[in-house]
N, C-alpha and C. Protein backbone atom coordinates (compact mmCIF):
# COMPACT_ATOMS: atom_id res chain seq x y z
N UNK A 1 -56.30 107.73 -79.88
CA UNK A 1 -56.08 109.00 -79.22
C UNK A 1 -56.26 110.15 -80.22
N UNK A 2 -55.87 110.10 -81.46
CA UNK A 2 -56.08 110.79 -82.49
C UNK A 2 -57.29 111.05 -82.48
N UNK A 3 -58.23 110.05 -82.79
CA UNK A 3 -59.82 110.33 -83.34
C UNK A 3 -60.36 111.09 -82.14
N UNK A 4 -59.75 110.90 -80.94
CA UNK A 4 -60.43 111.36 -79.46
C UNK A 4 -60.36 112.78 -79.85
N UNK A 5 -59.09 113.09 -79.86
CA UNK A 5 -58.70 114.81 -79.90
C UNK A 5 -59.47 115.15 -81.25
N UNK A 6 -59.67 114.90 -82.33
CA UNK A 6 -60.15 115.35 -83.24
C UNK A 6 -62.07 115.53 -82.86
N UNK A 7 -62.64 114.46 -82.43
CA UNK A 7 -63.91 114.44 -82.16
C UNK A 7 -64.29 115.42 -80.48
N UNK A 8 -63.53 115.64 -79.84
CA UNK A 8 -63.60 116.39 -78.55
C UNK A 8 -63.32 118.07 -79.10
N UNK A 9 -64.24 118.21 -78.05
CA UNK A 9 -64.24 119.90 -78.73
C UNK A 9 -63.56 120.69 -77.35
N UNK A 10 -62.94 120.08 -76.54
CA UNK A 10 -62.42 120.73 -75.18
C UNK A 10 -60.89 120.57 -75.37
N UNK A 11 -60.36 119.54 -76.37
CA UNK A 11 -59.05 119.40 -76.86
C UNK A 11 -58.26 120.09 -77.77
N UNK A 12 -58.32 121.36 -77.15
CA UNK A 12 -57.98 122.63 -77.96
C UNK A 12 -56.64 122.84 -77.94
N UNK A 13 -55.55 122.06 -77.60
CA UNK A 13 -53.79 122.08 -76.93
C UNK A 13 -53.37 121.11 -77.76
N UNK A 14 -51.96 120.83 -77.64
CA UNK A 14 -51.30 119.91 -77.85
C UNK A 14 -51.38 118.76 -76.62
N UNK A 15 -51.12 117.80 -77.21
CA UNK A 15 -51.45 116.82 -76.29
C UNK A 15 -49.92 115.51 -76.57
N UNK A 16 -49.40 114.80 -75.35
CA UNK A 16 -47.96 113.85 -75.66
C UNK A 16 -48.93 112.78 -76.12
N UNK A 17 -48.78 111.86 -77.49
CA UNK A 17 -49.34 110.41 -77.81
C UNK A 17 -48.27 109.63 -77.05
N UNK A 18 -48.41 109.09 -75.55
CA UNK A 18 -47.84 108.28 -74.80
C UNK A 18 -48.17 107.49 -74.31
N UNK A 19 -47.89 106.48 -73.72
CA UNK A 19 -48.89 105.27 -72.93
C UNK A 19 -48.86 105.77 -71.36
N UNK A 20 -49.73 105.06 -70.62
CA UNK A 20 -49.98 105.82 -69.91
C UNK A 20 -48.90 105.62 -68.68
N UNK A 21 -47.85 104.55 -68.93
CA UNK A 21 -47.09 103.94 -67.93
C UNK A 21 -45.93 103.74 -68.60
N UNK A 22 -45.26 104.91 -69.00
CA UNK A 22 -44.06 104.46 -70.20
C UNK A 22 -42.86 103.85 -69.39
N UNK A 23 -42.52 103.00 -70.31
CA UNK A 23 -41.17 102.30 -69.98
C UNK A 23 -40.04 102.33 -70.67
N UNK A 24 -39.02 102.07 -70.22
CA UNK A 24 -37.65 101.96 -71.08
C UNK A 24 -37.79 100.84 -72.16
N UNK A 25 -36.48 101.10 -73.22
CA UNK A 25 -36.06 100.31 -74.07
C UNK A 25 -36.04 99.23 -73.38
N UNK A 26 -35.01 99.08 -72.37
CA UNK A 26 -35.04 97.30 -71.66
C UNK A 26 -35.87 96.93 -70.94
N UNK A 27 -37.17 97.52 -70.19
CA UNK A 27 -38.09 96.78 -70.29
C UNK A 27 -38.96 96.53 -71.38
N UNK A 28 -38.77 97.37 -72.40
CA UNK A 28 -39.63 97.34 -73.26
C UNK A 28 -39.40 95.39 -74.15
N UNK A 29 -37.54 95.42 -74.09
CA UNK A 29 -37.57 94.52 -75.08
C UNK A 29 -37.50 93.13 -73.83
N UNK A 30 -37.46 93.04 -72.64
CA UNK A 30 -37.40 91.95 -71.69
C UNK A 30 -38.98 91.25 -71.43
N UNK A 31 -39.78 92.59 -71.46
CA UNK A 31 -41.32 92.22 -71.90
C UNK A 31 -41.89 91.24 -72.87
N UNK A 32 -41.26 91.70 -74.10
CA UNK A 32 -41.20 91.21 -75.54
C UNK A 32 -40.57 89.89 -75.12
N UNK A 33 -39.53 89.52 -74.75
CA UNK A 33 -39.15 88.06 -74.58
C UNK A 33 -39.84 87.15 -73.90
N UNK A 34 -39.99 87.97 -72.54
CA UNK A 34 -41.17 87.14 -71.57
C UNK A 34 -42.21 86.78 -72.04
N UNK A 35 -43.08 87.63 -73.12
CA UNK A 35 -44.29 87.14 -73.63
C UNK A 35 -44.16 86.04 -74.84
N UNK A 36 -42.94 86.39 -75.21
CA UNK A 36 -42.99 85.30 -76.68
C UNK A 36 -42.39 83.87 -75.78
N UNK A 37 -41.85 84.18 -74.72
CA UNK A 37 -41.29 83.11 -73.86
C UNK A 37 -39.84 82.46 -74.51
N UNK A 38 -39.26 83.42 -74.71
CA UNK A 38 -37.78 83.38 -75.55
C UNK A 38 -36.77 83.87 -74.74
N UNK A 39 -35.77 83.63 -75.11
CA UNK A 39 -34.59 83.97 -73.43
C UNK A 39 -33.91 85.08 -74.82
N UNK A 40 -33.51 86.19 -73.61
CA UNK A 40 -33.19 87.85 -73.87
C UNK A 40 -31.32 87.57 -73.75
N UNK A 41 -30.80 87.16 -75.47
CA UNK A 41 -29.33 86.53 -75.06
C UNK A 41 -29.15 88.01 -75.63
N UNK A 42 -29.44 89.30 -76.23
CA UNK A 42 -28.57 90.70 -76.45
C UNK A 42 -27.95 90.82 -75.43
N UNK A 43 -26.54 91.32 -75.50
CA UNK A 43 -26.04 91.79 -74.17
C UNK A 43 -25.82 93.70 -74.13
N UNK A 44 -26.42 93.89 -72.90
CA UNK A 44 -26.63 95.58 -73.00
C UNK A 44 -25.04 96.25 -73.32
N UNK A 45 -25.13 97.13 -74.16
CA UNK A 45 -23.98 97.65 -74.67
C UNK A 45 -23.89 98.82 -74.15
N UNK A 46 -22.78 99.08 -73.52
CA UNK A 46 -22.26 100.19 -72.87
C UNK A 46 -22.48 101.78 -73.52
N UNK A 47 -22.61 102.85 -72.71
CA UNK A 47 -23.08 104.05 -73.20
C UNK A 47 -21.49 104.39 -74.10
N UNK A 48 -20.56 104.21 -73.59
CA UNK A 48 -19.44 104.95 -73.83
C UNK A 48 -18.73 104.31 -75.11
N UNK A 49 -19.17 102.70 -75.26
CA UNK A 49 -18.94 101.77 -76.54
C UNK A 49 -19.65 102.55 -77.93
N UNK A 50 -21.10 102.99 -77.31
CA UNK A 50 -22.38 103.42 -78.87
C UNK A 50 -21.56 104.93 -78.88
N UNK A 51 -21.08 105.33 -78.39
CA UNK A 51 -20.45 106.66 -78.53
C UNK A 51 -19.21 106.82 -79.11
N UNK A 52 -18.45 105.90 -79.13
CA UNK A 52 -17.09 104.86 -79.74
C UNK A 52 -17.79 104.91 -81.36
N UNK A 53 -18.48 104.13 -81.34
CA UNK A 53 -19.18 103.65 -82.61
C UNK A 53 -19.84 104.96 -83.37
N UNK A 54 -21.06 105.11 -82.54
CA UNK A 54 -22.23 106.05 -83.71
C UNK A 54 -22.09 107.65 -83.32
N UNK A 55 -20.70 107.57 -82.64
CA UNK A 55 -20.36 109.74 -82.61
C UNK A 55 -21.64 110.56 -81.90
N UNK A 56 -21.95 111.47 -82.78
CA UNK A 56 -23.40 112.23 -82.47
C UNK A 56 -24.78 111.56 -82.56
N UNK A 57 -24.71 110.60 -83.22
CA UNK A 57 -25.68 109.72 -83.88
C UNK A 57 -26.29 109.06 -82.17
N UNK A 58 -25.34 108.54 -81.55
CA UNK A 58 -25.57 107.94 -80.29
C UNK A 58 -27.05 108.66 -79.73
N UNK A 59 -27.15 110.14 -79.67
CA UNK A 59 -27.87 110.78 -78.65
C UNK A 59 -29.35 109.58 -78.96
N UNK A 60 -29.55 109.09 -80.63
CA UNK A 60 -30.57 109.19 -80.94
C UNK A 60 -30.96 107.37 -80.06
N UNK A 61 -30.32 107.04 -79.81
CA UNK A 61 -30.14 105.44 -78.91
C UNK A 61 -30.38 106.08 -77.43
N UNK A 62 -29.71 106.75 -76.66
CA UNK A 62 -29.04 107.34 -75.22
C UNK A 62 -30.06 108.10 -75.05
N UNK A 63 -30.48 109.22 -75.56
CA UNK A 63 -31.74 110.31 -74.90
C UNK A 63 -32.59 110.03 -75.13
N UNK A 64 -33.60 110.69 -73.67
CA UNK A 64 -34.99 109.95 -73.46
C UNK A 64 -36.01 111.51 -73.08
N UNK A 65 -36.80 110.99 -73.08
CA UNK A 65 -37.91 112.31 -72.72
C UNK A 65 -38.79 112.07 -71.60
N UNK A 66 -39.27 112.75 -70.73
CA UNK A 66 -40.55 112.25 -69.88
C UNK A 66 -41.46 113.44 -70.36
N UNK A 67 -42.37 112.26 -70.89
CA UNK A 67 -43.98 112.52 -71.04
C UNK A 67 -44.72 112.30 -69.69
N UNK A 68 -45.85 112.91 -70.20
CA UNK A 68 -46.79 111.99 -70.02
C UNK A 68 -48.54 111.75 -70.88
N UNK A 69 -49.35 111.14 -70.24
CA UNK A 69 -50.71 111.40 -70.86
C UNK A 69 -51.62 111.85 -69.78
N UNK A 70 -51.15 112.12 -68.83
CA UNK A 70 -52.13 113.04 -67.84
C UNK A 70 -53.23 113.87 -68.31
N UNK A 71 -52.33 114.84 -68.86
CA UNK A 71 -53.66 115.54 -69.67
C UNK A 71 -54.80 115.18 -70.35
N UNK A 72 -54.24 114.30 -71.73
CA UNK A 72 -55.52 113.46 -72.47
C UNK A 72 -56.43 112.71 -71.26
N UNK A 73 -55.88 112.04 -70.10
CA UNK A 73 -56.53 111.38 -69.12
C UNK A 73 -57.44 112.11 -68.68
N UNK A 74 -57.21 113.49 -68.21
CA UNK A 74 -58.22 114.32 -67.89
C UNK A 74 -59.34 114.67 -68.75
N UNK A 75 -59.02 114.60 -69.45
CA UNK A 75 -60.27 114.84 -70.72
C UNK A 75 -61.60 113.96 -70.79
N UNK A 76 -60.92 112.71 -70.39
CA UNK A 76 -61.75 111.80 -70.23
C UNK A 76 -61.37 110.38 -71.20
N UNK A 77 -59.70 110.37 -71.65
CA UNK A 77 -59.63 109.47 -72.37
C UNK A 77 -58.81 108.49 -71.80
N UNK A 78 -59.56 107.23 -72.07
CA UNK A 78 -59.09 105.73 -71.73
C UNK A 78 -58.49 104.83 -72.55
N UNK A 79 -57.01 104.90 -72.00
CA UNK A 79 -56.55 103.41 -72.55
C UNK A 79 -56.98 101.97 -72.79
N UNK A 80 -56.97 101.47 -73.75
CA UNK A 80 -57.27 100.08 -74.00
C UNK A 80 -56.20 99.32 -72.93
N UNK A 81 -55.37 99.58 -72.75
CA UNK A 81 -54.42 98.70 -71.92
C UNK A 81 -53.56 99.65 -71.38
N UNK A 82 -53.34 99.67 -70.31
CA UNK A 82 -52.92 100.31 -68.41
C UNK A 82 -51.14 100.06 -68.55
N UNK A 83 -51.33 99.03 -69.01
CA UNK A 83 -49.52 98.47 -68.46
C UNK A 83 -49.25 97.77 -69.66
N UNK A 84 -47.78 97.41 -69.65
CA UNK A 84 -47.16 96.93 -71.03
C UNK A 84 -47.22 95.40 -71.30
N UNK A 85 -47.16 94.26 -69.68
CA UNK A 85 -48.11 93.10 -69.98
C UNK A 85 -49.21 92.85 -70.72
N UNK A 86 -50.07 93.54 -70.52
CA UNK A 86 -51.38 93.69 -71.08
C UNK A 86 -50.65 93.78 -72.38
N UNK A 87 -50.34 95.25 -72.79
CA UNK A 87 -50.60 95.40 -74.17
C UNK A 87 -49.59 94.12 -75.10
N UNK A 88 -48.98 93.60 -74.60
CA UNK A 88 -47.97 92.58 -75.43
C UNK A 88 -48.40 91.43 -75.36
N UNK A 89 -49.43 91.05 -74.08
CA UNK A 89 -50.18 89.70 -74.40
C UNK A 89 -51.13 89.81 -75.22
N UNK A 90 -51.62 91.00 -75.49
CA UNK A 90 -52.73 91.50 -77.08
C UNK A 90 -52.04 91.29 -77.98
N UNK A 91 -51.02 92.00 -78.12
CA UNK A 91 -50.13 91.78 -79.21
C UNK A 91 -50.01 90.77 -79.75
N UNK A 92 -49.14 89.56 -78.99
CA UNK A 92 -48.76 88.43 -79.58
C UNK A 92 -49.84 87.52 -79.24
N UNK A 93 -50.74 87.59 -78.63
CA UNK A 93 -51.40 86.43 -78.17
C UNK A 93 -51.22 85.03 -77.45
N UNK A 94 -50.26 85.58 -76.74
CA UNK A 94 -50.01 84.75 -75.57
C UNK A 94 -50.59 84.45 -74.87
């Protein structure tokens, strides 16, 4: 996405480096298990426990942002991989 915006001469903005179908932390890491084919024994820890624990620090676990890549899409730029299956069966080679 980098080399895109750098070599495009219509990519004159800021642009979000996001995938194009973002997901949460827990799908992110239930994905990761499913593909390595490993059972997901973390148990999700309560918002009000990490706030117990890590004070202000928490926000950096707890807050989230919505992106997107709409824009770069318009430009004319294509993901190597659509969805997070894809990109984690590349990954690990499953």
């Amino acid at each position: 996405m980098y080399k895109f915006v750098l070599e495009n001469e219509r990519a004159n903005t800021v642009y979000n480096h996001c995938a194009p179908a973002p997901v949460t932390n827990s799908q992110l890491t239930r994905g990761v298990a499913g593909v390595l084919h490993r059972p997901l024994w973390l148990p999700a820890i309560p918002a009000f426990a990490l706030r117990i624990l890590l004070g202000e620090m928490r926000a950096v676990l707890l807050s989230s942002t919505k992106t997107s890549a709409d824009k770069i899409m318009d430009l004319g730029f294509q993901f190597q991989f659509n969805n997070l299956q894809d990109a984690l069966t590349d990954i690990y080679g499953q």
